[in-house]
C-alpha atoms as a PDB file:
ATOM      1  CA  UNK A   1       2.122  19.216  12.092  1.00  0.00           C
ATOM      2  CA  UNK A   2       4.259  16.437  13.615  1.00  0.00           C
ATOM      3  CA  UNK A   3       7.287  15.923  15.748  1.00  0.00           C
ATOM      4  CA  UNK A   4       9.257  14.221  13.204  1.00  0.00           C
ATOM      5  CA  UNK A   5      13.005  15.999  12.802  1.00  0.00           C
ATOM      6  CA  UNK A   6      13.319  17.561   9.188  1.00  0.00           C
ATOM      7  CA  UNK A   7      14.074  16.801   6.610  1.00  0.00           C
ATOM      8  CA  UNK A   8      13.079  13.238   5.472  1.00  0.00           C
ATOM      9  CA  UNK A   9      14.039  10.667   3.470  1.00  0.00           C
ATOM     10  CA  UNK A  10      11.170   9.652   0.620  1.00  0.00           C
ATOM     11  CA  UNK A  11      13.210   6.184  -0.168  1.00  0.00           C
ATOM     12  CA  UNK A  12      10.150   5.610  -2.809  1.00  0.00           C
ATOM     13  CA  UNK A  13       9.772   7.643  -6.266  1.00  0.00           C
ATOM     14  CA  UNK A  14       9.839   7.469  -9.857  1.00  0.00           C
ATOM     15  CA  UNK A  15      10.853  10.309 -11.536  1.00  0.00           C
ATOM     16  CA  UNK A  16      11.535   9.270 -15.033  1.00  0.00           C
ATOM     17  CA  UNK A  17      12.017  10.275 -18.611  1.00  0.00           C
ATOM     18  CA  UNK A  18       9.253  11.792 -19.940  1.00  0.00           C
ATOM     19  CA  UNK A  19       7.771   9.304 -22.208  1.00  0.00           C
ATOM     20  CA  UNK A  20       7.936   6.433 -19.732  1.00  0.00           C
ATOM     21  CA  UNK A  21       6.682   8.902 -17.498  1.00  0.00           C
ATOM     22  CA  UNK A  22       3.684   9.531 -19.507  1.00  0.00           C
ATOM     23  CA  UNK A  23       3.303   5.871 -20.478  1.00  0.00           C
ATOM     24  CA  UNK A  24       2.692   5.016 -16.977  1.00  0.00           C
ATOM     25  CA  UNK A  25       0.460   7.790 -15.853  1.00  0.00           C
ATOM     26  CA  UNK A  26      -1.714   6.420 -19.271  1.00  0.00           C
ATOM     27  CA  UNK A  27      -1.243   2.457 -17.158  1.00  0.00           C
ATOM     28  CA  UNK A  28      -2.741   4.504 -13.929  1.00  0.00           C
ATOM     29  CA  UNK A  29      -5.568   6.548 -15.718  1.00  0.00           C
ATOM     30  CA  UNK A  30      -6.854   3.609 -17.671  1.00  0.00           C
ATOM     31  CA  UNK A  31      -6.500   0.792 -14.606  1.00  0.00           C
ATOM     32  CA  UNK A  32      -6.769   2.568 -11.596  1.00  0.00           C
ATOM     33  CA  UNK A  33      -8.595   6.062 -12.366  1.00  0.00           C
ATOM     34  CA  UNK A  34      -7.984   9.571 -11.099  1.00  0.00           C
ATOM     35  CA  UNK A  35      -6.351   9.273  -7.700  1.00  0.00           C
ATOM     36  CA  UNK A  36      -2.956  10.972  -8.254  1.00  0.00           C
ATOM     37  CA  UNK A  37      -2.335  14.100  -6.484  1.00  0.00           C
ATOM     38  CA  UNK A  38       1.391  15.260  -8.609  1.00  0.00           C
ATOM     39  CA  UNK A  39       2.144  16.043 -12.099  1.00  0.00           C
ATOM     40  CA  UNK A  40       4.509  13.510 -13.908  1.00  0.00           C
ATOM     41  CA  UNK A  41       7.172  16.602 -14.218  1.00  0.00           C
ATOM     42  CA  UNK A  42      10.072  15.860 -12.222  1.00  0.00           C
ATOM     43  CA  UNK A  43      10.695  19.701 -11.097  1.00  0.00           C
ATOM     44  CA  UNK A  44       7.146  19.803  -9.784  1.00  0.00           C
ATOM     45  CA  UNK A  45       7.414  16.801  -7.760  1.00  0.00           C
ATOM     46  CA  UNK A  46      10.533  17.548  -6.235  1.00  0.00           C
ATOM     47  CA  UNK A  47       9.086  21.072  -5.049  1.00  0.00           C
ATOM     48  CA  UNK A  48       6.221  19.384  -3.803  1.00  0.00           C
ATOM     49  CA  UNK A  49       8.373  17.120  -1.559  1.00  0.00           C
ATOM     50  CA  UNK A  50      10.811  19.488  -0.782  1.00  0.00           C
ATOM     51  CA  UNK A  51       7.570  21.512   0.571  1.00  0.00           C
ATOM     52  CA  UNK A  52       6.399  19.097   2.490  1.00  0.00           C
ATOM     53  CA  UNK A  53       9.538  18.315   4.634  1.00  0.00           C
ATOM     54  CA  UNK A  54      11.115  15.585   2.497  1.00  0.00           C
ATOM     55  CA  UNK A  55      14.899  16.810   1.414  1.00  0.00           C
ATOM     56  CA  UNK A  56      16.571  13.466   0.091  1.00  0.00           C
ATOM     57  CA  UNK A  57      14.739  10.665  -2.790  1.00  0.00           C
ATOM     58  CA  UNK A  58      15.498   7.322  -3.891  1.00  0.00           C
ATOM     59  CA  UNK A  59      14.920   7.287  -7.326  1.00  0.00           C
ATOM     60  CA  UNK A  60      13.548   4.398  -8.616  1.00  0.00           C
ATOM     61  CA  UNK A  61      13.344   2.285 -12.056  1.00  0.00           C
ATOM     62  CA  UNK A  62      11.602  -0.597 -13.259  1.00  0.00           C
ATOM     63  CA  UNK A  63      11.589  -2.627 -16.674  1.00  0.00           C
ATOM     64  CA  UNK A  64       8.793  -4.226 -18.038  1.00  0.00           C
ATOM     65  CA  UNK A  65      10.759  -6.431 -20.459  1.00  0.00           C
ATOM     66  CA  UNK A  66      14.645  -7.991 -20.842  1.00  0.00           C
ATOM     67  CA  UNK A  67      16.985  -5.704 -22.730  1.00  0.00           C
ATOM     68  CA  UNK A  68      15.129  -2.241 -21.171  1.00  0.00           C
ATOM     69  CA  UNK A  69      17.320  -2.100 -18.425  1.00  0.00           C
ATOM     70  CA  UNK A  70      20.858  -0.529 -19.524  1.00  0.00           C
ATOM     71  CA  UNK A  71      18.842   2.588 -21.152  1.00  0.00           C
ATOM     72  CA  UNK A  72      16.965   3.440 -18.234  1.00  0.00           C
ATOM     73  CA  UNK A  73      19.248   3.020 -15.855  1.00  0.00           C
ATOM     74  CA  UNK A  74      21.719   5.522 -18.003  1.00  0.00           C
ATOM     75  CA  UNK A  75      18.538   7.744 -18.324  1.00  0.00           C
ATOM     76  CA  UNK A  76      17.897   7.915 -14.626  1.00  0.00           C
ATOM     77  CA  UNK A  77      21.372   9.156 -13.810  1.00  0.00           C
ATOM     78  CA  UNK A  78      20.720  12.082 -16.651  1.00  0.00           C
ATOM     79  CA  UNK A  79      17.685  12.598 -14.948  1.00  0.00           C
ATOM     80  CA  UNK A  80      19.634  13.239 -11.661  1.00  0.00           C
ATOM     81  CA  UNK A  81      21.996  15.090 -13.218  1.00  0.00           C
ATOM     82  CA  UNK A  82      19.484  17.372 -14.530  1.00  0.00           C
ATOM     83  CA  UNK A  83      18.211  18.231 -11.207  1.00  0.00           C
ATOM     84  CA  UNK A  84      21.211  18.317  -9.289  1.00  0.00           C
ATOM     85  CA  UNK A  85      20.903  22.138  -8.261  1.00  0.00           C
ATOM     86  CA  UNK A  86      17.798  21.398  -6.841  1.00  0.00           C
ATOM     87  CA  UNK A  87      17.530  21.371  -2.665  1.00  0.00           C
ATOM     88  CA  UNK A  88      15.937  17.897  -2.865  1.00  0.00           C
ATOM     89  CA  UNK A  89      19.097  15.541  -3.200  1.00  0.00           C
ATOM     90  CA  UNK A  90      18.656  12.348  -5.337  1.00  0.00           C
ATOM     91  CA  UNK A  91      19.534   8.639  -4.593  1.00  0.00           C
ATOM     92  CA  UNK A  92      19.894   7.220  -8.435  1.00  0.00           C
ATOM     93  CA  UNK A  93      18.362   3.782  -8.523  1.00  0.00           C
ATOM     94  CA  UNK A  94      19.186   0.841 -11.073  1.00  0.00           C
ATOM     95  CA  UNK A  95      16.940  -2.327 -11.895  1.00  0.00           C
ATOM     96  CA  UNK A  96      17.609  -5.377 -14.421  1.00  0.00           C
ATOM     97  CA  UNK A  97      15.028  -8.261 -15.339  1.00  0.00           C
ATOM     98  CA  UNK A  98      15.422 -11.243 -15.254  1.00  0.00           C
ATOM     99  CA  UNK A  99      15.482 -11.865 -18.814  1.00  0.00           C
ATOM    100  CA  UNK A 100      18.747  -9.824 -19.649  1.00  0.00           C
ATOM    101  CA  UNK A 101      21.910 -11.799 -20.996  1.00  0.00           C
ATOM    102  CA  UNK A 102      24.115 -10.302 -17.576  1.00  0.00           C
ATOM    103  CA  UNK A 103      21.634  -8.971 -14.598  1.00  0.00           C
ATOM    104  CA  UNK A 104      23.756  -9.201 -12.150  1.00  0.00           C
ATOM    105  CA  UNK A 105      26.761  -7.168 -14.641  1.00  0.00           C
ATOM    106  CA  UNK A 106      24.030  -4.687 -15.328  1.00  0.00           C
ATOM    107  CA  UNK A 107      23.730  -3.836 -11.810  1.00  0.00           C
ATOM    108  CA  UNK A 108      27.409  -3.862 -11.261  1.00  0.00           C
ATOM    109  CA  UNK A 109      27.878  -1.519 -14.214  1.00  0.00           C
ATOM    110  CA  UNK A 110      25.253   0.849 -13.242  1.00  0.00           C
ATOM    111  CA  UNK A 111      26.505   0.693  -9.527  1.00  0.00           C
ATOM    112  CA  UNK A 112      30.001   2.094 -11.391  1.00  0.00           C
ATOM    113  CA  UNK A 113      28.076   5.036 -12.736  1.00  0.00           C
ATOM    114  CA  UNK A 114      26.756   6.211  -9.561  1.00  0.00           C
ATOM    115  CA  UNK A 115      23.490   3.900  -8.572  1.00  0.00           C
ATOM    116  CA  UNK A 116      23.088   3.202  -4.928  1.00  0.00           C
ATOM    117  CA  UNK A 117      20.194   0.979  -4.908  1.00  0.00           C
ATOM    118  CA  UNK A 118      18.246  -1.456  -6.751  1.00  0.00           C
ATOM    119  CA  UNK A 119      14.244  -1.959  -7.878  1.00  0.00           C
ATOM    120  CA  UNK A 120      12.848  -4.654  -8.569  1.00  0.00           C
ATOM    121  CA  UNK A 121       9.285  -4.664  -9.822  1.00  0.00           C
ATOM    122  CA  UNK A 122       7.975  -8.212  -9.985  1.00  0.00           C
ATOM    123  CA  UNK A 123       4.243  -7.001 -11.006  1.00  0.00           C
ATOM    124  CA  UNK A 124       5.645  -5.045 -14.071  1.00  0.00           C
ATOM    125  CA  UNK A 125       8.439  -7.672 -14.935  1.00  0.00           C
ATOM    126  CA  UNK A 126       6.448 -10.706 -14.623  1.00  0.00           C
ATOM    127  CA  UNK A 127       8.779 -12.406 -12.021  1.00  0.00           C
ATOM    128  CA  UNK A 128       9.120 -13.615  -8.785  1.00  0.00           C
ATOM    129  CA  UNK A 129      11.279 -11.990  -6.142  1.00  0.00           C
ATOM    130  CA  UNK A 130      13.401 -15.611  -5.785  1.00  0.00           C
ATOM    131  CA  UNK A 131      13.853 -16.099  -9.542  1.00  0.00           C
ATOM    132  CA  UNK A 132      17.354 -17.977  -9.824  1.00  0.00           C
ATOM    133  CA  UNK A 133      18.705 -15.731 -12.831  1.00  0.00           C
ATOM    134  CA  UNK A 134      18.165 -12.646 -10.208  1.00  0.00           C
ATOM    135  CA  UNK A 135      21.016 -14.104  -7.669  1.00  0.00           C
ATOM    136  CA  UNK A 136      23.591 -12.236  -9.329  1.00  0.00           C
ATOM    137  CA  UNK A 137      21.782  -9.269  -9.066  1.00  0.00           C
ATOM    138  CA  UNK A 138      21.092  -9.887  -4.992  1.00  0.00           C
ATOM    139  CA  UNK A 139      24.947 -11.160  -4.969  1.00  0.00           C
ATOM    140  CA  UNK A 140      25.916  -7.954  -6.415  1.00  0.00           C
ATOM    141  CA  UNK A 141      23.839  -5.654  -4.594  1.00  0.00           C
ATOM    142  CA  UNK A 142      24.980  -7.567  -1.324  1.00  0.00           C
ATOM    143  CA  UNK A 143      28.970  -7.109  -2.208  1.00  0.00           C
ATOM    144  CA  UNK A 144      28.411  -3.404  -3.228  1.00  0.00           C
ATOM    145  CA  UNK A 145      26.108  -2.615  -0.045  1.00  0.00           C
ATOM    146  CA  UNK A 146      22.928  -1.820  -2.246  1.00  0.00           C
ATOM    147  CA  UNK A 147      19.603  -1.967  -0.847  1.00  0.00           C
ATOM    148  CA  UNK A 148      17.430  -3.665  -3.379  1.00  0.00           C
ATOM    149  CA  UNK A 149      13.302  -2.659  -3.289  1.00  0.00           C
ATOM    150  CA  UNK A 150      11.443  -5.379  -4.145  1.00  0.00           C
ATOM    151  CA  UNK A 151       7.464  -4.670  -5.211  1.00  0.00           C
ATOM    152  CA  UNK A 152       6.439  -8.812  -4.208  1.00  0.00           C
ATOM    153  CA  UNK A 153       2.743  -7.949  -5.633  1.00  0.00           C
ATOM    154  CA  UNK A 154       1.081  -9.129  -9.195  1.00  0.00           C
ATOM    155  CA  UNK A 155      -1.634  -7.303  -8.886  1.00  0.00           C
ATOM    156  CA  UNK A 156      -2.615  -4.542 -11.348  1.00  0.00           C
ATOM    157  CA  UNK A 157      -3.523  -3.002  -8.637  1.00  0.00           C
ATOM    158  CA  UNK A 158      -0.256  -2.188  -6.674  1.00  0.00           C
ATOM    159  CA  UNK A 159      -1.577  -4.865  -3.871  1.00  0.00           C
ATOM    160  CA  UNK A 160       0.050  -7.947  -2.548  1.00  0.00           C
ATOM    161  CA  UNK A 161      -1.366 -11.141  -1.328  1.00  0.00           C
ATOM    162  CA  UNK A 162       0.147 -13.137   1.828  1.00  0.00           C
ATOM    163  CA  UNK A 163       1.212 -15.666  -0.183  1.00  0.00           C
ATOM    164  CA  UNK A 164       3.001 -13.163  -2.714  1.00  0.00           C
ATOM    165  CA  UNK A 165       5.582 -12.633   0.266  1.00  0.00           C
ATOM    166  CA  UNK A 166       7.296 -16.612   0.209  1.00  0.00           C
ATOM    167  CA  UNK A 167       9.489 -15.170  -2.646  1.00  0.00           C
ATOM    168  CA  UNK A 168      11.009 -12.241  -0.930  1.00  0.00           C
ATOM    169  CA  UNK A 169      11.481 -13.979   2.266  1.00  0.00           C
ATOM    170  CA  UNK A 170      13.798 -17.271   0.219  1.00  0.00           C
ATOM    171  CA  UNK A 171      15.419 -14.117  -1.433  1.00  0.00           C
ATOM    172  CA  UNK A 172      16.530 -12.928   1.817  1.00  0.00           C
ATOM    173  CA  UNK A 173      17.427 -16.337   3.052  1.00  0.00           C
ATOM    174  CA  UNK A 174      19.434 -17.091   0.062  1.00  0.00           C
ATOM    175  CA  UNK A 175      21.157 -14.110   0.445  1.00  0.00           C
ATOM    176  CA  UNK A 176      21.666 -12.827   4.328  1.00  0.00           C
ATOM    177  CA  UNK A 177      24.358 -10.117   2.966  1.00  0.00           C
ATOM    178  CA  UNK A 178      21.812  -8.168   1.073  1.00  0.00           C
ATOM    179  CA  UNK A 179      19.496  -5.847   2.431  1.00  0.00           C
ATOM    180  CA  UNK A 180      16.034  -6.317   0.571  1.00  0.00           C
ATOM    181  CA  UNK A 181      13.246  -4.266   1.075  1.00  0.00           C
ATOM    182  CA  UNK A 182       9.643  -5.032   0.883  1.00  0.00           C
ATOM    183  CA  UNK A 183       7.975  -2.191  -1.094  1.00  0.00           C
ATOM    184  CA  UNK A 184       4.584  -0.957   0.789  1.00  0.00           C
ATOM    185  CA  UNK A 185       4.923  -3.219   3.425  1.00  0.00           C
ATOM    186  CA  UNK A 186       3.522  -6.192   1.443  1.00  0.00           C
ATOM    187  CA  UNK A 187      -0.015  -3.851   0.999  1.00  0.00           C
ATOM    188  CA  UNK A 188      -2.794  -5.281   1.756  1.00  0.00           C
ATOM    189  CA  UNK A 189      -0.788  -8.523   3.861  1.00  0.00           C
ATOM    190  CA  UNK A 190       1.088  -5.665   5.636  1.00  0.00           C
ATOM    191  CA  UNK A 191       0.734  -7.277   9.381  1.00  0.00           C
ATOM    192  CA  UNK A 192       1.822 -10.467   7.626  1.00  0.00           C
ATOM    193  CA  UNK A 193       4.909  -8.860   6.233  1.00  0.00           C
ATOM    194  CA  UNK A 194       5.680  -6.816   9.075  1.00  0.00           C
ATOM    195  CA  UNK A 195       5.956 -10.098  11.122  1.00  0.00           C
ATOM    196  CA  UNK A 196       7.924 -11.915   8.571  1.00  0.00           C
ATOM    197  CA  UNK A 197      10.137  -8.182   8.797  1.00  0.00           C
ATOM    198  CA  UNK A 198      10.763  -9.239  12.463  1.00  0.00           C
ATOM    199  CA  UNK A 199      11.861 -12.937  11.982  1.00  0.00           C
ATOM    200  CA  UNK A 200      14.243 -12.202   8.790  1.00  0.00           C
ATOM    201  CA  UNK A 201      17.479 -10.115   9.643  1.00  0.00           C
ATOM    202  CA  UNK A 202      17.982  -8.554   6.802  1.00  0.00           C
ATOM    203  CA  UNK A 203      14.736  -7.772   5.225  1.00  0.00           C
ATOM    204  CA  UNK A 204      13.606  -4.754   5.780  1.00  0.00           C
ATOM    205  CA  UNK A 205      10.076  -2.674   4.424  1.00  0.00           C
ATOM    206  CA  UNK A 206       9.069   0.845   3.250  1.00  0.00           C
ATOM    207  CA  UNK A 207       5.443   2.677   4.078  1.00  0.00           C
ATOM    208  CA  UNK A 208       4.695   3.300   0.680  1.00  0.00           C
ATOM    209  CA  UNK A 209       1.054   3.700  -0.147  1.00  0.00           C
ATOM    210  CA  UNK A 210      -0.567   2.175  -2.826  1.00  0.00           C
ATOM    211  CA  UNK A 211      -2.103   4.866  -4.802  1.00  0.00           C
ATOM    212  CA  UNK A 212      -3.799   6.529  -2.108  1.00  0.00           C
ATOM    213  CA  UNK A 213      -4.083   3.640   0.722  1.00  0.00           C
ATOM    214  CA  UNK A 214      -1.237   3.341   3.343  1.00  0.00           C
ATOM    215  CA  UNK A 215      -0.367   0.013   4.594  1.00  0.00           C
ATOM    216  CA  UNK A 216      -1.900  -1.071   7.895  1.00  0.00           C
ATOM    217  CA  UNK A 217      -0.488   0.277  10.782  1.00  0.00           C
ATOM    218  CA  UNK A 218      -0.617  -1.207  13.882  1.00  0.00           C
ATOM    219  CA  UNK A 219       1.747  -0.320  16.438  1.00  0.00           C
ATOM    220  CA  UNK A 220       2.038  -4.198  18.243  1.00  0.00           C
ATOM    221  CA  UNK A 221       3.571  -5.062  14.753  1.00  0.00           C
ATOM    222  CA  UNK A 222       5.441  -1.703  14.237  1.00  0.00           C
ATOM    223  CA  UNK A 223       7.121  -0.816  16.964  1.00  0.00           C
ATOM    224  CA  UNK A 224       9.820  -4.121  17.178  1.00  0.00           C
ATOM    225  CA  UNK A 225      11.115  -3.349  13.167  1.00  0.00           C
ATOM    226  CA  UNK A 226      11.341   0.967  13.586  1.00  0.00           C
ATOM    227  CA  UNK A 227      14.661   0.294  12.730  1.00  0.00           C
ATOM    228  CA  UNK A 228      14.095  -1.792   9.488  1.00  0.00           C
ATOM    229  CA  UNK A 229      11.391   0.817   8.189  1.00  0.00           C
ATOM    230  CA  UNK A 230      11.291   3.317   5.756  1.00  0.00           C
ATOM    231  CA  UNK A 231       9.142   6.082   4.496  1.00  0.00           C
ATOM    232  CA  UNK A 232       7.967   6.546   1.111  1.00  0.00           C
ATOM    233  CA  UNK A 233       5.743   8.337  -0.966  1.00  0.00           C
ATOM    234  CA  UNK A 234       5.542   6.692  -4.802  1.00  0.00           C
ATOM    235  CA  UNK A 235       5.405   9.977  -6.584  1.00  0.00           C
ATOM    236  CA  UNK A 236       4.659  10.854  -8.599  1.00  0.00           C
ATOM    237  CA  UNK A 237       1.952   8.230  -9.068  1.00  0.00           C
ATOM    238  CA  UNK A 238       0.398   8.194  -5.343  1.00  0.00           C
ATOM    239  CA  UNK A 239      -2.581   9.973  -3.737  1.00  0.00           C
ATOM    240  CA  UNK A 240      -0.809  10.755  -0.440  1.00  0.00           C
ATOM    241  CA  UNK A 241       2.363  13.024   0.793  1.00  0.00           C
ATOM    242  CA  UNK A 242       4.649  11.807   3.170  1.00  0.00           C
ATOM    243  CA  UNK A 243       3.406  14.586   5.931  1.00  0.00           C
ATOM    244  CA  UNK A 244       0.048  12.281   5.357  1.00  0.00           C
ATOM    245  CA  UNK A 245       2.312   9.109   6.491  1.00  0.00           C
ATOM    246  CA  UNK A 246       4.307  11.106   9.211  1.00  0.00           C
ATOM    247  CA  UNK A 247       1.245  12.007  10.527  1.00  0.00           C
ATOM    248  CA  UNK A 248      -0.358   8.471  10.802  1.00  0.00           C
ATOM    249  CA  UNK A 249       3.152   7.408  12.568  1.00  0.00           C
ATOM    250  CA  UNK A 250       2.142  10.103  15.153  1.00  0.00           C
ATOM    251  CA  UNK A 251      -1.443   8.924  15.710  1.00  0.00           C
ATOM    252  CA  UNK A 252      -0.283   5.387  15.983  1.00  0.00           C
ATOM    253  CA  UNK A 253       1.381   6.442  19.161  1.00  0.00           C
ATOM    254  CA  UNK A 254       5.575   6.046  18.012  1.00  0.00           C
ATOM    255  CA  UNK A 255       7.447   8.504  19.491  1.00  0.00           C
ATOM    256  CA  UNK A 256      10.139  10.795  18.077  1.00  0.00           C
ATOM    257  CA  UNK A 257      13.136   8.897  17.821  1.00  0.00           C
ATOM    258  CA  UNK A 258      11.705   5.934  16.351  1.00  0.00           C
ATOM    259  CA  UNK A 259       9.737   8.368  13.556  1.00  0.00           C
ATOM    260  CA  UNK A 260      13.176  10.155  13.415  1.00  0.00           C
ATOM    261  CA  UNK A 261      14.192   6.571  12.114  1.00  0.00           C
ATOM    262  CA  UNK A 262      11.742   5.754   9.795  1.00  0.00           C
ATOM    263  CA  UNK A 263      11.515   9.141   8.291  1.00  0.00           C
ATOM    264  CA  UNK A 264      15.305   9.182   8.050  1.00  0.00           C
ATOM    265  CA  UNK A 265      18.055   7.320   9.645  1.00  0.00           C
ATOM    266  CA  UNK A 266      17.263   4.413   8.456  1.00  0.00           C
ATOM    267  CA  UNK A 267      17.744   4.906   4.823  1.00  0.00           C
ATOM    268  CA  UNK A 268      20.646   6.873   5.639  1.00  0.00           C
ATOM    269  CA  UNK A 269      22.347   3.962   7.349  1.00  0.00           C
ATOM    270  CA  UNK A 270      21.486   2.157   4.134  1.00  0.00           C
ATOM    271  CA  UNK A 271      22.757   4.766   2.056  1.00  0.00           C
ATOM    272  CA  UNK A 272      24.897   7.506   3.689  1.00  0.00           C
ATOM    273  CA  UNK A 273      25.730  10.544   2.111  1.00  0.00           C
END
């Protein structure tokens, strides 16, 4: 199918408790329609990337309110735990809003537990990426080595606009020690992103599609950040596997050891075994 090295690193999912879980799917069938390609069970999705090539997951959650964060983030570590004989190994992630009494002491906490990165969701929340009650959390993440995942987009739609972006980047600049990484390479203002990618040291950017759409992909603004990207899939809510994105990687004309990056060192330089 590809040259890519097996297996890969999917630094993008959600599997969560079953009545979030089914809560969201609900969001996607009423907004966005029928373009989902997984079940919302956890088991099933994990088979599905472990059949595709994938053999690692970041796990991540996202609040919609302040005072969600603590139970989630306790929930997503049973939900690891559940699965851990499974061949697929799981990354636990951790989130906070901006609107809890201690963000930055939630993360820290749930860091203690056995989270090794951080989502951020400023479409769901109803934030921006630079809110000043979030440099805790970035301080945090930065002192414990935690990537955080920031989605920069408002959009019901998963998208983000070029101007959605500003937020991230005065993230990053307010904190250089903390790896922050643009979720779906700032879909649709991905060529924008990737060259803001270039200029900001330590931002970096998954491939994530948006439902069924992969970012644009252009190998003049590829090729100079393969070492600050990483592959995702969103599952279970996405239309695409990440054979689909491997495969576009491929086509675009990179060649094995920067795919090798993408599709796996990377992440694991952000978060080794």
């Amino acid at each position: 199918m590809t040259s890519a090295s097996r297996p890969w690193v999917d630094s993008h999912t959600h599997l969560f408790p079953d009545g979030l879980a089914r809560a969201i799917r609900q969001f996607f069938t009423d907004h966005i329609g029928d373009r989902l390609i997984h079940p919302i069970e956890p088991l099933a999705v994990l088979d599905a990337l472990a059949a595709d090539g994938v053999g690692e997951i970041w796990n991540l959650p996202y609040v919609r309110l302040p005072g969600r964060a603590r139970a989630l983030n306790d929930a997503m570590l049973e939900v690891a735990a559940g699965l851990s004989s499974h061949d697929v190994r799981i990354v636990t992630g951790c989130t906070a809003h901006p609107g809890d009494p201690d963000p930055g002491g939630e993360i820290e906490r749930s860091a203690d537990a056995g989270a090794s990165v951080v989502k951020l969701h400023c479409s769901v929340g109803d934030f921006e990426a630079d809110d000043r009650r979030l440099d805790a959390v970035y301080a945090v993440a930065g002192d414990r080595g935690l990537p955080v995942v920031v989605h920069a987009g408002h959009g019901v739609s998963g998208h983000t606009e070029p101007d959605e972006l500003a937020p991230v980047v005065n993230a990053a600049g307010r904190h250089p020690s903390t790896v922050i990484v643009l979720a779906h390479l700032g879909h649709r203002a991905a060529v924008r992103a990737a060259g803001l990618v270039a200029v900001t040291p330590n931002l970096w950017a998954d491939l994530t599609p948006v439902l069924d759409e992969l970012p644009e992909l252009r190998l003049d603004v590829i090729r100079p950040i393969t070492d600050r990207l990483l592959l995702g899939s969103d599952a279970p809510n996405t239309g695409r596997l990440p054979s689909e994105i491997v495969t576009a990687l491929v086509d675009l004309g990179l060649d094995a050891p920067e795919i090798d990056a993408i599709t796996s060192g990377n992440a694991r330089r952000l978060v080794p075994r």
